[in-house]
Structure formats: structure tokens, C-alpha cells
N, C-alpha and C. Protein backbone atom coordinates (compact mmCIF):
# COMPACT_ATOMS: atom_id res chain seq x y z
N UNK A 1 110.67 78.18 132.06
CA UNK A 1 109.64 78.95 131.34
C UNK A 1 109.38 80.27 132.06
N UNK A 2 109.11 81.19 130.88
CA UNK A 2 108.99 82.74 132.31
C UNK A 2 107.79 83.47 132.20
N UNK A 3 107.37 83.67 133.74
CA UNK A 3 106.05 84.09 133.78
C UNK A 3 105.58 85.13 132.76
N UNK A 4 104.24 84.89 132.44
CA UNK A 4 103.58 86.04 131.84
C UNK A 4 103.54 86.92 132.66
N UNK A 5 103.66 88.10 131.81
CA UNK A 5 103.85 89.45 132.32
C UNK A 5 102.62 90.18 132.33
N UNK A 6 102.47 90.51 134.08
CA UNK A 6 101.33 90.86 134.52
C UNK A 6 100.58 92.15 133.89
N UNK A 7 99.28 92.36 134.35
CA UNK A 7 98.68 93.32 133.86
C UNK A 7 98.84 95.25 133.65
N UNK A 8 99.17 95.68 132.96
CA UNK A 8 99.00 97.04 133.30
C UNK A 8 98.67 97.84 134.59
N UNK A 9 97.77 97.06 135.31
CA UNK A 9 97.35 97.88 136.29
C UNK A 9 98.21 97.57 137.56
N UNK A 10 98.60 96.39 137.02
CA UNK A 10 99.57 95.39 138.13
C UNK A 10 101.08 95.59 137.78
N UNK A 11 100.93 95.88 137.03
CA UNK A 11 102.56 96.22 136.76
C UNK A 11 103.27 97.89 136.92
N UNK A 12 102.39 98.35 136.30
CA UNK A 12 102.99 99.75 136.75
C UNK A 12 102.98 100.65 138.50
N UNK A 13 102.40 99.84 139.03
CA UNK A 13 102.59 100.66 140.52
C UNK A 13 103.54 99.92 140.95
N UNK A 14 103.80 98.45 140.49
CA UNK A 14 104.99 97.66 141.19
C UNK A 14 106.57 98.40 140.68
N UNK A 15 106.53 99.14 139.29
CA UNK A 15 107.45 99.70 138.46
C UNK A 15 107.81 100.92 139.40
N UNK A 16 106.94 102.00 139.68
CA UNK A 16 106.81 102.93 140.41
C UNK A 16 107.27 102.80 141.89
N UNK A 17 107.17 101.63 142.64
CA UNK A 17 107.67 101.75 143.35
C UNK A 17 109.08 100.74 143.57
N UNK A 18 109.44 100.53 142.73
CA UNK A 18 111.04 100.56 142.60
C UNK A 18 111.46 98.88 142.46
N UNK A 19 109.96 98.16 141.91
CA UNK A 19 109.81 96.50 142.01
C UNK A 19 110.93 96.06 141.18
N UNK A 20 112.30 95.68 141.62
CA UNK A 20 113.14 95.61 140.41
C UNK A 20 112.84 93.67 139.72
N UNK A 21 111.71 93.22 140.08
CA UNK A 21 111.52 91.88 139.59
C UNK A 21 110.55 92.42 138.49
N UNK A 22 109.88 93.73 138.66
CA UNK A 22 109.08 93.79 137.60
C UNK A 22 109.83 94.14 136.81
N UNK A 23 110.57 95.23 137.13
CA UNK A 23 111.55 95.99 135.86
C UNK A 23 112.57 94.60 135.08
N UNK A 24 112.85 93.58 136.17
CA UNK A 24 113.30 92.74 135.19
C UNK A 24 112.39 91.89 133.87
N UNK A 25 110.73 91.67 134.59
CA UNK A 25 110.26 91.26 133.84
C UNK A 25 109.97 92.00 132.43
N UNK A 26 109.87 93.20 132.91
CA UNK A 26 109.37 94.03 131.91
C UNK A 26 109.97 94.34 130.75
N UNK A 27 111.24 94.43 131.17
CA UNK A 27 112.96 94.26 130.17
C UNK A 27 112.57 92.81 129.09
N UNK A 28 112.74 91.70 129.75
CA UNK A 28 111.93 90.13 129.54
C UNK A 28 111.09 90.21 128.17
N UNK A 29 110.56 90.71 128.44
CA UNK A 29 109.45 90.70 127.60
C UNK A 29 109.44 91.66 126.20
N UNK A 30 110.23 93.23 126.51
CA UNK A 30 110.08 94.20 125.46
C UNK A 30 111.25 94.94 125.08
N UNK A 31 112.34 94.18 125.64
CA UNK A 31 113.97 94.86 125.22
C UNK A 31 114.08 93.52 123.37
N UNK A 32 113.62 92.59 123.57
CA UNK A 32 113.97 92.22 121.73
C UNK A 32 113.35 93.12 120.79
N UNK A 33 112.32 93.40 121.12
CA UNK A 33 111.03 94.18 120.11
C UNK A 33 111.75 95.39 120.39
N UNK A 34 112.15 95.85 121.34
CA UNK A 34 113.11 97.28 121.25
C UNK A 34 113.69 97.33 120.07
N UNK A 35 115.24 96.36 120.28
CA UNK A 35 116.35 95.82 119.39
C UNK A 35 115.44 95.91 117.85
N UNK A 36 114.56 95.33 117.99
CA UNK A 36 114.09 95.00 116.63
C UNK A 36 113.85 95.88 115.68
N UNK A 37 113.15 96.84 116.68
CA UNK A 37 112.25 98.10 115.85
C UNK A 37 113.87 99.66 115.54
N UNK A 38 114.53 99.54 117.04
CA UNK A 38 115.62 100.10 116.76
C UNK A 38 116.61 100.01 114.99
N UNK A 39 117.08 98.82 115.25
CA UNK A 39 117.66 98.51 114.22
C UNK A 39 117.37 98.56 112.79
N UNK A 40 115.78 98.44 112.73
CA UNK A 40 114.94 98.97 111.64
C UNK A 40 115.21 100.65 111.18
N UNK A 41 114.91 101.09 112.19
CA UNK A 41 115.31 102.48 111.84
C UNK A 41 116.94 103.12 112.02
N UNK A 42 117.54 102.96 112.59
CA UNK A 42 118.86 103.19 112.94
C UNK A 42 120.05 102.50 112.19
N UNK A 43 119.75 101.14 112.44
CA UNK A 43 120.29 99.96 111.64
C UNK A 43 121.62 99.56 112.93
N UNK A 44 122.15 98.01 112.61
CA UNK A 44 122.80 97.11 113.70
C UNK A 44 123.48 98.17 114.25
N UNK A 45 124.47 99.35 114.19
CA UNK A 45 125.36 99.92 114.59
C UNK A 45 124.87 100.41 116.08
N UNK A 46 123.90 101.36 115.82
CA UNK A 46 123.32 101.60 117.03
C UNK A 46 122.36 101.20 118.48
N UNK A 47 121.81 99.78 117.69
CA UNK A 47 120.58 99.28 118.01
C UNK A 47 120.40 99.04 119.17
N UNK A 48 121.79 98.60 119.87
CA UNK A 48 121.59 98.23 121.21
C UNK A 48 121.71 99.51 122.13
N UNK A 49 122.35 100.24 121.73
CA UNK A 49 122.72 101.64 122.17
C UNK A 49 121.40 102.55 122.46
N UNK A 50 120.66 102.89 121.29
CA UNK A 50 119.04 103.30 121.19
C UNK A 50 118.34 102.34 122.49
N UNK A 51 118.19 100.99 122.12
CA UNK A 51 117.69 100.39 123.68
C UNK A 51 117.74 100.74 124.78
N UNK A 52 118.85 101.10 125.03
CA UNK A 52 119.68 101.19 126.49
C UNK A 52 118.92 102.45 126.21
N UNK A 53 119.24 103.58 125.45
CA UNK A 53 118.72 104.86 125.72
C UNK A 53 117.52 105.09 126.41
N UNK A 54 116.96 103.80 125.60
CA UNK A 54 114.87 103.90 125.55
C UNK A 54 114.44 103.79 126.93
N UNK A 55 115.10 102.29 127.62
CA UNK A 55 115.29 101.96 129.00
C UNK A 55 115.65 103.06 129.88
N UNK A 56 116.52 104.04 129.33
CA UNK A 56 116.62 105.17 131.03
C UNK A 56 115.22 105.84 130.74
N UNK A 57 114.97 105.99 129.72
CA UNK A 57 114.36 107.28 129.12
C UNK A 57 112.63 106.86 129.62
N UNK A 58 112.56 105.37 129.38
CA UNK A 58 110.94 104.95 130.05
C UNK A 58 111.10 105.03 131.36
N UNK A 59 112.26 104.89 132.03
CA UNK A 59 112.61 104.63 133.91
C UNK A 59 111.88 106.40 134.23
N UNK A 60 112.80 107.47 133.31
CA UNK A 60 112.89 108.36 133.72
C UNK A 60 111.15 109.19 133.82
N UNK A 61 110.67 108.78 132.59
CA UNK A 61 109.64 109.19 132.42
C UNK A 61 108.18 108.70 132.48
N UNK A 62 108.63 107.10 133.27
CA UNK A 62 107.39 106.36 133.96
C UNK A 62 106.55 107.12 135.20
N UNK A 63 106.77 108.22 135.92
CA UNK A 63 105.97 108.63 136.94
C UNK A 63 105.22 109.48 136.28
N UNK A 64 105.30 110.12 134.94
CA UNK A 64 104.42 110.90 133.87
C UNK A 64 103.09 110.40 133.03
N UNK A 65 103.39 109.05 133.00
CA UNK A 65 102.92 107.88 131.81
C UNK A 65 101.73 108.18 132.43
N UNK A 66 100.59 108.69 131.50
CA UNK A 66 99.06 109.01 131.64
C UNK A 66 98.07 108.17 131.05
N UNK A 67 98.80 107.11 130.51
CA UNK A 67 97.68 106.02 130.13
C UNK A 67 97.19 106.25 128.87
N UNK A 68 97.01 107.02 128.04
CA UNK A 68 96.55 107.12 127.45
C UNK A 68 96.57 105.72 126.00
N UNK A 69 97.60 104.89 125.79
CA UNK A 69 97.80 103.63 125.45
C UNK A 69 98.38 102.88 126.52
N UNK A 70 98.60 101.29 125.74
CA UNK A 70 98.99 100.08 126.82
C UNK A 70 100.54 100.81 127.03
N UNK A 71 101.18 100.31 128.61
CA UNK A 71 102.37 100.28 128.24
C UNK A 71 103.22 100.13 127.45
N UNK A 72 103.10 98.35 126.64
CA UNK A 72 103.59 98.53 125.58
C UNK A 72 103.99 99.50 124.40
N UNK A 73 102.54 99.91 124.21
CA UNK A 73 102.57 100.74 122.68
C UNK A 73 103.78 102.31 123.32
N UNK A 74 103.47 102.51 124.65
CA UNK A 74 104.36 103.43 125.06
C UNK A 74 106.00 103.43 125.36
N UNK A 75 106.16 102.78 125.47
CA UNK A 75 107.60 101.81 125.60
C UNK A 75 108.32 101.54 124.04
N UNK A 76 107.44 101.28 123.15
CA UNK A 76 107.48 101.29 121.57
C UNK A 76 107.78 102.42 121.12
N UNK A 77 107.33 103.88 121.02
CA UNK A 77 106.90 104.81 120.63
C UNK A 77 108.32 105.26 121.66
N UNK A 78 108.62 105.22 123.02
CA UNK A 78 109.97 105.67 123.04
C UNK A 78 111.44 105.26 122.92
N UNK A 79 110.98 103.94 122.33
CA UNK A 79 112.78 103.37 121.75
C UNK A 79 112.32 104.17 120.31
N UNK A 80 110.87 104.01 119.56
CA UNK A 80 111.01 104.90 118.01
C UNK A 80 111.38 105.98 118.31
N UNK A 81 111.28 106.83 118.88
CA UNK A 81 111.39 108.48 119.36
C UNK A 81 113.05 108.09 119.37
N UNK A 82 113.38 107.93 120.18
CA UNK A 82 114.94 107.79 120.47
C UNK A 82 115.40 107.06 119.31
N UNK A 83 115.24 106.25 118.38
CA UNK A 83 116.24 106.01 117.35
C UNK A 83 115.90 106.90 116.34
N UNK A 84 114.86 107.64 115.88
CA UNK A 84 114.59 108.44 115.32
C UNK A 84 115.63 109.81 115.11
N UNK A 85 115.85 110.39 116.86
CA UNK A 85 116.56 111.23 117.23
C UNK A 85 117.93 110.69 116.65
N UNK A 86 118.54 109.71 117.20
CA UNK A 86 119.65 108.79 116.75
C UNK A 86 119.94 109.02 115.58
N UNK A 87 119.34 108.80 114.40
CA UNK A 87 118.86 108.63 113.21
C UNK A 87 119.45 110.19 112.70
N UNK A 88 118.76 111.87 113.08
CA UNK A 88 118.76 112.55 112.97
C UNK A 88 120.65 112.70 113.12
N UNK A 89 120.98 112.65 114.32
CA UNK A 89 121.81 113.03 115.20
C UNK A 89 123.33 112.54 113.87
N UNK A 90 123.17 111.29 113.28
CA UNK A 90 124.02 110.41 112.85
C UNK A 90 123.86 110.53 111.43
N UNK A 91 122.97 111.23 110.81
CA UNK A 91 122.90 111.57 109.29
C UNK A 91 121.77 112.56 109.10
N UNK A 92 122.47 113.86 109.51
CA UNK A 92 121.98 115.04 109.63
C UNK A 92 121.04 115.32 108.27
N UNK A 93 122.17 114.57 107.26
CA UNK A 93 121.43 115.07 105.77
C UNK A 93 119.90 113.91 105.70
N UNK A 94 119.64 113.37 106.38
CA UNK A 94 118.67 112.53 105.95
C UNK A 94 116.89 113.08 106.90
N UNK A 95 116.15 112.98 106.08
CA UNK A 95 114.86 114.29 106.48
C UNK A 95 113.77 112.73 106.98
N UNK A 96 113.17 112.81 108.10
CA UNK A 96 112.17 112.12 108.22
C UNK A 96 111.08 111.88 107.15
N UNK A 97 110.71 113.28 107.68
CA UNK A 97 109.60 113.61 106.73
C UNK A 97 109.88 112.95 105.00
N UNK A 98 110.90 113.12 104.36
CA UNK A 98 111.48 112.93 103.05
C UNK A 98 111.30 111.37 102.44
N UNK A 99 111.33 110.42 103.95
CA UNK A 99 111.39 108.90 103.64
C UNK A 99 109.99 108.33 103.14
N UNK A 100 108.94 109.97 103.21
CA UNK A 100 107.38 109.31 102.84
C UNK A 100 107.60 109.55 101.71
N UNK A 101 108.10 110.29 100.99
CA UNK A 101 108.28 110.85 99.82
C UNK A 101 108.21 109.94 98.32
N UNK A 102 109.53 108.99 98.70
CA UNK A 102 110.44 108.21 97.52
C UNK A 102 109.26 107.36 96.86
N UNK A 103 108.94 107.31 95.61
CA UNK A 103 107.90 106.77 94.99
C UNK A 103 108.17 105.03 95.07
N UNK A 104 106.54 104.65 95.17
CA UNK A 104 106.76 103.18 95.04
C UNK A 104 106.72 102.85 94.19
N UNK A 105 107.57 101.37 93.89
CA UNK A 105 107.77 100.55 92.96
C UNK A 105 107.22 99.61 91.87
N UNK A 106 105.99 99.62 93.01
CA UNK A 106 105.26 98.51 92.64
C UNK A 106 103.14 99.86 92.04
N UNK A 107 102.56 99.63 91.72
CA UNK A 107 101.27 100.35 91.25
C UNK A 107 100.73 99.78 92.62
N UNK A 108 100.23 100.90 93.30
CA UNK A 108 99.87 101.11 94.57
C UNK A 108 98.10 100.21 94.36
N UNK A 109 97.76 100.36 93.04
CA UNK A 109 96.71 99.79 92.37
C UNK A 109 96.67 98.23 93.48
N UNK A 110 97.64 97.63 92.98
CA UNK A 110 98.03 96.12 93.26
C UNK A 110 97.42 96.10 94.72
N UNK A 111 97.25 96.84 95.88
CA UNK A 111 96.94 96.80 97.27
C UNK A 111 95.56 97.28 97.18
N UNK A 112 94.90 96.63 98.12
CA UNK A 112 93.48 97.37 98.68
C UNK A 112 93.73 97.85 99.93
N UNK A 113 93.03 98.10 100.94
CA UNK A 113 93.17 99.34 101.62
C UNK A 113 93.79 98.72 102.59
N UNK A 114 93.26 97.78 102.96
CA UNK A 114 93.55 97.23 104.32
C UNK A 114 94.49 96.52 104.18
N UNK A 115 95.57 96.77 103.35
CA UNK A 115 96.99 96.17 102.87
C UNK A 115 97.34 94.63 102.42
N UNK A 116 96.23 93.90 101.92
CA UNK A 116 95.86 92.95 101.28
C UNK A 116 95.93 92.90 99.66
N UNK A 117 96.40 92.05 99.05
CA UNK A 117 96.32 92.15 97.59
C UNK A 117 95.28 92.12 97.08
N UNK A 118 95.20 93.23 96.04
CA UNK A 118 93.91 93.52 94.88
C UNK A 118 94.37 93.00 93.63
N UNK A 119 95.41 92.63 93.29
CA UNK A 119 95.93 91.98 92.49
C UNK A 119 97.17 91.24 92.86
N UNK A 120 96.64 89.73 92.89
CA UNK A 120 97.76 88.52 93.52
C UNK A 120 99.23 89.16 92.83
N UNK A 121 100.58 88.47 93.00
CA UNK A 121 101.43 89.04 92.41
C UNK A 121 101.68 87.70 91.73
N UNK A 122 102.55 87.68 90.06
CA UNK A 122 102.30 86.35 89.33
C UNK A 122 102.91 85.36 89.87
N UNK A 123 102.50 83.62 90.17
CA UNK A 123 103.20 82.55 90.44
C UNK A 123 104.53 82.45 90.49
N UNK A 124 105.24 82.04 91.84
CA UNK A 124 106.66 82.07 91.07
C UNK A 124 107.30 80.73 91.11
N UNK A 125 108.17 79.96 89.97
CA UNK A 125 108.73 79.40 89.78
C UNK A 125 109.05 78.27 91.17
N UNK A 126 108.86 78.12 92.37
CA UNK A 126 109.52 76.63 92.83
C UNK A 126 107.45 76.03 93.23
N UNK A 127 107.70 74.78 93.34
CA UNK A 127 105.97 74.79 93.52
C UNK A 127 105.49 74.93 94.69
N UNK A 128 106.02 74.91 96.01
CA UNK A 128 105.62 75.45 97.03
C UNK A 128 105.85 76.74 98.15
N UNK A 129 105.06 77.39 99.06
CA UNK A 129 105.65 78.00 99.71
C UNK A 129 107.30 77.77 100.59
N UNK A 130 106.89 76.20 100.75
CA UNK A 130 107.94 75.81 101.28
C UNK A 130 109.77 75.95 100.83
N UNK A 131 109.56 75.32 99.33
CA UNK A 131 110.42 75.60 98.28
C UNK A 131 111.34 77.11 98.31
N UNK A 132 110.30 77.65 98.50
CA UNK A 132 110.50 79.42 98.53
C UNK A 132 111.52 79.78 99.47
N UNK A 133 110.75 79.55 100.57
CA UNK A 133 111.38 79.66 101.92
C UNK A 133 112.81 79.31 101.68
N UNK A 134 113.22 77.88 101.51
CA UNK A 134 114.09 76.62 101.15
C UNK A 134 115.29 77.71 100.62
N UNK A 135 114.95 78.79 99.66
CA UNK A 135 115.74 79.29 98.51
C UNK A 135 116.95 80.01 99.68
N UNK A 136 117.86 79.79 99.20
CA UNK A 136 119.22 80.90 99.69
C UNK A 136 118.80 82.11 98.82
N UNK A 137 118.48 82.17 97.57
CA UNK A 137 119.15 82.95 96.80
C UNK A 137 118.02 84.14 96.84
N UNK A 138 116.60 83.67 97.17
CA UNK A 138 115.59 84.57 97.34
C UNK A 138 115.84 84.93 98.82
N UNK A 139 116.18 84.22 99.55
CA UNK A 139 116.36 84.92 100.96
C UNK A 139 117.25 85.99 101.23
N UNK A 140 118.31 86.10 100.23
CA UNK A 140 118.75 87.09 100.03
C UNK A 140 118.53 88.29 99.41
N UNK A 141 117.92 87.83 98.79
CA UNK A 141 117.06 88.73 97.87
C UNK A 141 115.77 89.61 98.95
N UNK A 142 115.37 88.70 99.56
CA UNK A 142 114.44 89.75 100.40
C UNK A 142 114.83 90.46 101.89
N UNK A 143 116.41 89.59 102.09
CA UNK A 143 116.59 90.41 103.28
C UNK A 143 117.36 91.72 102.10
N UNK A 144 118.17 91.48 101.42
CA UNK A 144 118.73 93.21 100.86
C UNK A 144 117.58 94.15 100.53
N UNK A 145 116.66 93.61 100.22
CA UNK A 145 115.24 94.38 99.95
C UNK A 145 115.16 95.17 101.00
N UNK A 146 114.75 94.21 101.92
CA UNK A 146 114.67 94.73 103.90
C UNK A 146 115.30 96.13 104.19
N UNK A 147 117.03 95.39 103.96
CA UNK A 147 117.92 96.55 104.41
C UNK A 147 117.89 97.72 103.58
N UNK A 148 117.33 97.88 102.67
CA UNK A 148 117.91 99.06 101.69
C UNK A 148 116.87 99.56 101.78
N UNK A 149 115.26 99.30 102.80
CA UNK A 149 113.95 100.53 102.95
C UNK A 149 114.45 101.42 103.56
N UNK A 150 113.59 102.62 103.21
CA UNK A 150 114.22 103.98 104.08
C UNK A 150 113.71 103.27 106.06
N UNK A 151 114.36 103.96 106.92
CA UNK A 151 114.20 103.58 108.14
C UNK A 151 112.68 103.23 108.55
N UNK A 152 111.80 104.47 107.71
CA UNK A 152 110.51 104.50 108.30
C UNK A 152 109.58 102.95 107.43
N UNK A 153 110.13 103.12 106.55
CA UNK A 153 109.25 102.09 105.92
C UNK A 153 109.38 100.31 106.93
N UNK A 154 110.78 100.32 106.98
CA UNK A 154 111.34 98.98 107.45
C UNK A 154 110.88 99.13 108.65
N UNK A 155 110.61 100.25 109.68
CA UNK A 155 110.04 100.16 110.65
C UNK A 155 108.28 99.71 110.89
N UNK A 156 107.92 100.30 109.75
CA UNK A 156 106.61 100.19 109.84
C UNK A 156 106.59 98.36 109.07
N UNK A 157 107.20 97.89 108.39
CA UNK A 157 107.04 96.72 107.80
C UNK A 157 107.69 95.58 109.40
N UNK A 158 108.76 96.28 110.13
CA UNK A 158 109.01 95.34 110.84
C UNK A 158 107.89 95.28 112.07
N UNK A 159 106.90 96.50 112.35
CA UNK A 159 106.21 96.30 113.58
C UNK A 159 105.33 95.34 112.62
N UNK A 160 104.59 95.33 111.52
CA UNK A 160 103.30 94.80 111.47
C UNK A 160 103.46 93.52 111.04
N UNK A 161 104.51 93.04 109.73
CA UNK A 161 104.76 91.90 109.14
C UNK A 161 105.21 90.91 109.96
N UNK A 162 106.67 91.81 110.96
CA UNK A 162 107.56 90.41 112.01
C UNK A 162 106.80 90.54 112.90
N UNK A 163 105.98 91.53 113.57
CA UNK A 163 105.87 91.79 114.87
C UNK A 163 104.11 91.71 115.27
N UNK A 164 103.24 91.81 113.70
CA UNK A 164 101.95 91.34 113.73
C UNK A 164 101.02 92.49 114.55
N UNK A 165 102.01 94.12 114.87
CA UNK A 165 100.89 94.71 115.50
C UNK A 165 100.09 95.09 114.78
N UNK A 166 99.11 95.95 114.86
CA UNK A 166 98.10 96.56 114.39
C UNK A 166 98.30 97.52 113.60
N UNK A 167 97.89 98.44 112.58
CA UNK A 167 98.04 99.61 112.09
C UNK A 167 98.00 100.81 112.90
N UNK A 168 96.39 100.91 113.95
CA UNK A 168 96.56 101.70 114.97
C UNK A 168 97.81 102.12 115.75
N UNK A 169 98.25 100.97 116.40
CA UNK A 169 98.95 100.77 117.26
C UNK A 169 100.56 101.18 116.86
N UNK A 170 101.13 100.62 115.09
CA UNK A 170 102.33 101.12 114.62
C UNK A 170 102.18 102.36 114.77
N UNK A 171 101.03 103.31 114.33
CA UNK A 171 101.40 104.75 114.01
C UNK A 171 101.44 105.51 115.22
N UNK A 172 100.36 104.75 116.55
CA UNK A 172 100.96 105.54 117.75
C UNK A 172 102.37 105.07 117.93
N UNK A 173 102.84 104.31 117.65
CA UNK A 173 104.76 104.02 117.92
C UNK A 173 105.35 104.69 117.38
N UNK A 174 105.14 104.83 115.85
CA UNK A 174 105.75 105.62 115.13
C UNK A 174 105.73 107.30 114.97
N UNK A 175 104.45 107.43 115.83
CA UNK A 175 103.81 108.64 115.57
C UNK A 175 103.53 109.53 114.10
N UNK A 176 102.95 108.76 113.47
CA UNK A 176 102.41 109.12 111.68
C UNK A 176 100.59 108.69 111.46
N UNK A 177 100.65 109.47 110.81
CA UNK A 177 98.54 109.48 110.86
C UNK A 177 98.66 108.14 110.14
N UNK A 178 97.61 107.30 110.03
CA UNK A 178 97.16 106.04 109.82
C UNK A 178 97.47 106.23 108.18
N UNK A 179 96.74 107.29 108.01
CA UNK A 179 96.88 107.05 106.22
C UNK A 179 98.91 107.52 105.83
N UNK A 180 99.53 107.94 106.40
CA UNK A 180 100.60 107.80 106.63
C UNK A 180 101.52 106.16 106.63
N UNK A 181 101.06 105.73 107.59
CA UNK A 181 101.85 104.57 108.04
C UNK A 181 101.40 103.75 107.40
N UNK A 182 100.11 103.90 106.18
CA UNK A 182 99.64 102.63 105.85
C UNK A 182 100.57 102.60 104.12
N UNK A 183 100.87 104.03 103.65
CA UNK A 183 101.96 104.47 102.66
C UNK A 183 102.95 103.78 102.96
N UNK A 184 103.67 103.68 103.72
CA UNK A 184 105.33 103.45 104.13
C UNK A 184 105.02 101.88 104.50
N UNK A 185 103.91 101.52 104.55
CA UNK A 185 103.70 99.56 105.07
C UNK A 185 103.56 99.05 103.08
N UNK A 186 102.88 99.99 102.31
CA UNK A 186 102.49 99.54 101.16
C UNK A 186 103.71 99.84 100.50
N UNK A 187 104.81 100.88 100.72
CA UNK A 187 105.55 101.10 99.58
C UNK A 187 107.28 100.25 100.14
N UNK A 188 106.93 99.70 101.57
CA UNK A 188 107.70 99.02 101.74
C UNK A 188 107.60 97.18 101.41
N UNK A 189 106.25 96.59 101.24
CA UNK A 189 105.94 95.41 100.56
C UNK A 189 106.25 95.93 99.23
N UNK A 190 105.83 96.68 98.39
CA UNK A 190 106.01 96.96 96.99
C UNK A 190 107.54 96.89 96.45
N UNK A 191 108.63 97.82 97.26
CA UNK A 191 109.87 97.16 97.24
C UNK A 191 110.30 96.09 97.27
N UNK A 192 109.64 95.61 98.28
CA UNK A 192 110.14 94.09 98.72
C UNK A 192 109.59 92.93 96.95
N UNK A 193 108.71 93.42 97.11
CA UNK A 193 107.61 92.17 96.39
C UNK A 193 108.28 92.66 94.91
N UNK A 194 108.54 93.84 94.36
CA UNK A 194 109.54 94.03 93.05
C UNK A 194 110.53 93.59 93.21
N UNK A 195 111.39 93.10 93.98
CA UNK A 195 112.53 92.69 94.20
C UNK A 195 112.34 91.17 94.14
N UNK A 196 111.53 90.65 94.75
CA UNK A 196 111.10 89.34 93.95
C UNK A 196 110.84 89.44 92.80
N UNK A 197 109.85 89.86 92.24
CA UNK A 197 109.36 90.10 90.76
C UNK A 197 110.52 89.79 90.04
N UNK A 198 111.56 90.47 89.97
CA UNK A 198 113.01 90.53 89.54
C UNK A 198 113.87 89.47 89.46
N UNK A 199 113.67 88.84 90.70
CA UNK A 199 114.61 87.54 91.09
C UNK A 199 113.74 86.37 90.05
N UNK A 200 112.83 86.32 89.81
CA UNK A 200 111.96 85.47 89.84
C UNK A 200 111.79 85.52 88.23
N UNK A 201 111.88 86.71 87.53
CA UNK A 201 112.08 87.54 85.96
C UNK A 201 113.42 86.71 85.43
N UNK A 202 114.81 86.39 86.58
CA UNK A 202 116.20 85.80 85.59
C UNK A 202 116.17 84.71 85.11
């Protein structure tokens, strides 16, 4: 079993001064959620590559780190920065900014603010959640959903849905104003959840 990973205040002077048990722990703990959030935006090709990047790039720029969020959220915010760049670097024609753009699918109506349904979406066909789950054919259905969001959306759907952070906390990762990131979390369920609609319509 592997230790919890010590406190902020305890961890970063051990980092600083060259603790390579912390740097292992620290890897331990926030190189999957790297991978994760990478691949969201970049997609499998690069993902591990962006990691590795993120890793020199926090080594390099840990004697700067001013606190201003947890380590974490900072460590987040520079594997996003770096696959972002990635992103740029590898499909020149594709505009950040542009991925807020693409209209959603679903009547934005259907969500209340705090990204909760204002209108349930209709019953579907097996009788339990479980059933659902169970399905091959919807699981496919919602991972192609997944893959085919623009980077930013799938990023923002993979920090909060797989990864359960906060809204705050995605948009300092992502670096996008709240009412921003809360667009690209709603119009990436709305994809997703029309894409059921659909499966669920044959």
C-alpha cells in the first residue's frame, strides 16, 4: 500500500531540496491524472510524451511556484499548458479559442447552472442503471461520444466527471473564466447525452 502523500508545506521544501523519495512520491500520485487530462486534449499519440514534458517543465519551474494554488492544481495546469502547446504545435489549423465556439447539441435549457439537470433526460429502455452500464453497445456509444469532443471540452468533462474536481479548480488547470469552463462541461455532457438520446431513439 503507498503512503499518502504528504502535505504541501511538507512536500515542497523536501522537492526543492533534491528529496528524490518525494519526487518519486509525487510522480505516484499525479503522473495518471497527467496521462489522463493529456490525452483528453492531445489524444493517445502524444499523451505520454506531454507527461514527460510536464515533469521537466514542473522540476524546472518548482523554485518559482508562489503558491498561489495547491500543488496539485499547479502541476495540472502545466501538463494542460504543455498539451495545449502540443495540440497547437501538431494541428496548426486547429484554434483554441474556436473549440468554445461549436454549438451544443443538446438546449442548454435542459442544465441549470451548477451543471445539474433542469430537465431529466427521457427513461431509457434497459430497467436499471446497472443494465446500462452492462450494454457493449452504449458503451460504445459513449466512449465515441468522448473521443470525438473538441480537446477542451473532453478536458474539462474528464477533470470534473472522471476526476470529480471542482469547477474552480478545472478552470485554474485549464486556464478559462468559470463561465467559460462551465460552457465546454455543458456542451460536452450535451454531446455525450444526444448521443445516447440517439442510441436509445433505434
Amino acid at each position: 500500500m503507498s503512503r499518502p502523500l504528504p502535505s504541501d508545506d511538507e512536500l515542497i521544501p523536501r522537492l526543492l531540496a533534491g528529496d528524490e523519495a518525494a519526487y518519486a512520491q509525487l510522480v505516484h500520485a499525479y503522473h495518471g491524472l497527467m496521462i489522463h487530462l493529456a490525452r483528453a486534449i492531445v489524444g493517445d499519440a502524444f499523451a505520454d510524451e506531454v507527461a514527460q514534458e510536464a515533469w521537466m517543465a514542473v522540476l524546472r519551474a518548482l523554485p518559482r511556484f508562489e503558491r498561489r494554488s495547491s500543488l496539485k492544481t499547479w502541476i495540472l495546469r502545466i501538463a494542460s499548458n504543455t498539451a495545449k502547446s502540443r495540440l497547437r504545435h501538431e494541428s496548426r489549423s486547429v484554434s483554441l479559442d474556436a473549440m468554445l465556439e461549436d454549438r451544443p447539441s443538446l438546449d442548454p435549457g435542459r442544465f441549470r447552472s451548477d451543471g445539474h439537470w433542469a430537465v431529466p433526460p427521457p427513461a431509457w429502455h434497459a430497467d436499471t442503471p446497472d443494465d446500462l452500464l452492462a450494454s457493449r453497445e452504449l458503451r460504445a456509444v459513449v466512449d465515441g461520444a468522448i473521443e470525438a469532443l473538441p480537446p477542451m471540452q473532453r478536458a474539462a468533462l474528464t477533470l470534473r466527471d472522471m476526476q470529480n474536481l471542482d469547477m474552480p479548480t478545472i478552470c485554474k488547470i485549464l486556464e478559462v473564466s468559470e463561465s467559460n469552463g462551465r460552457v465546454l462541461l455543458h456542451r460536452a455532457r450535451s454531446r455525450i447525452q444526444a448521443a445516447i438520446d440517439e442510441y436509445q431513439q433505434r
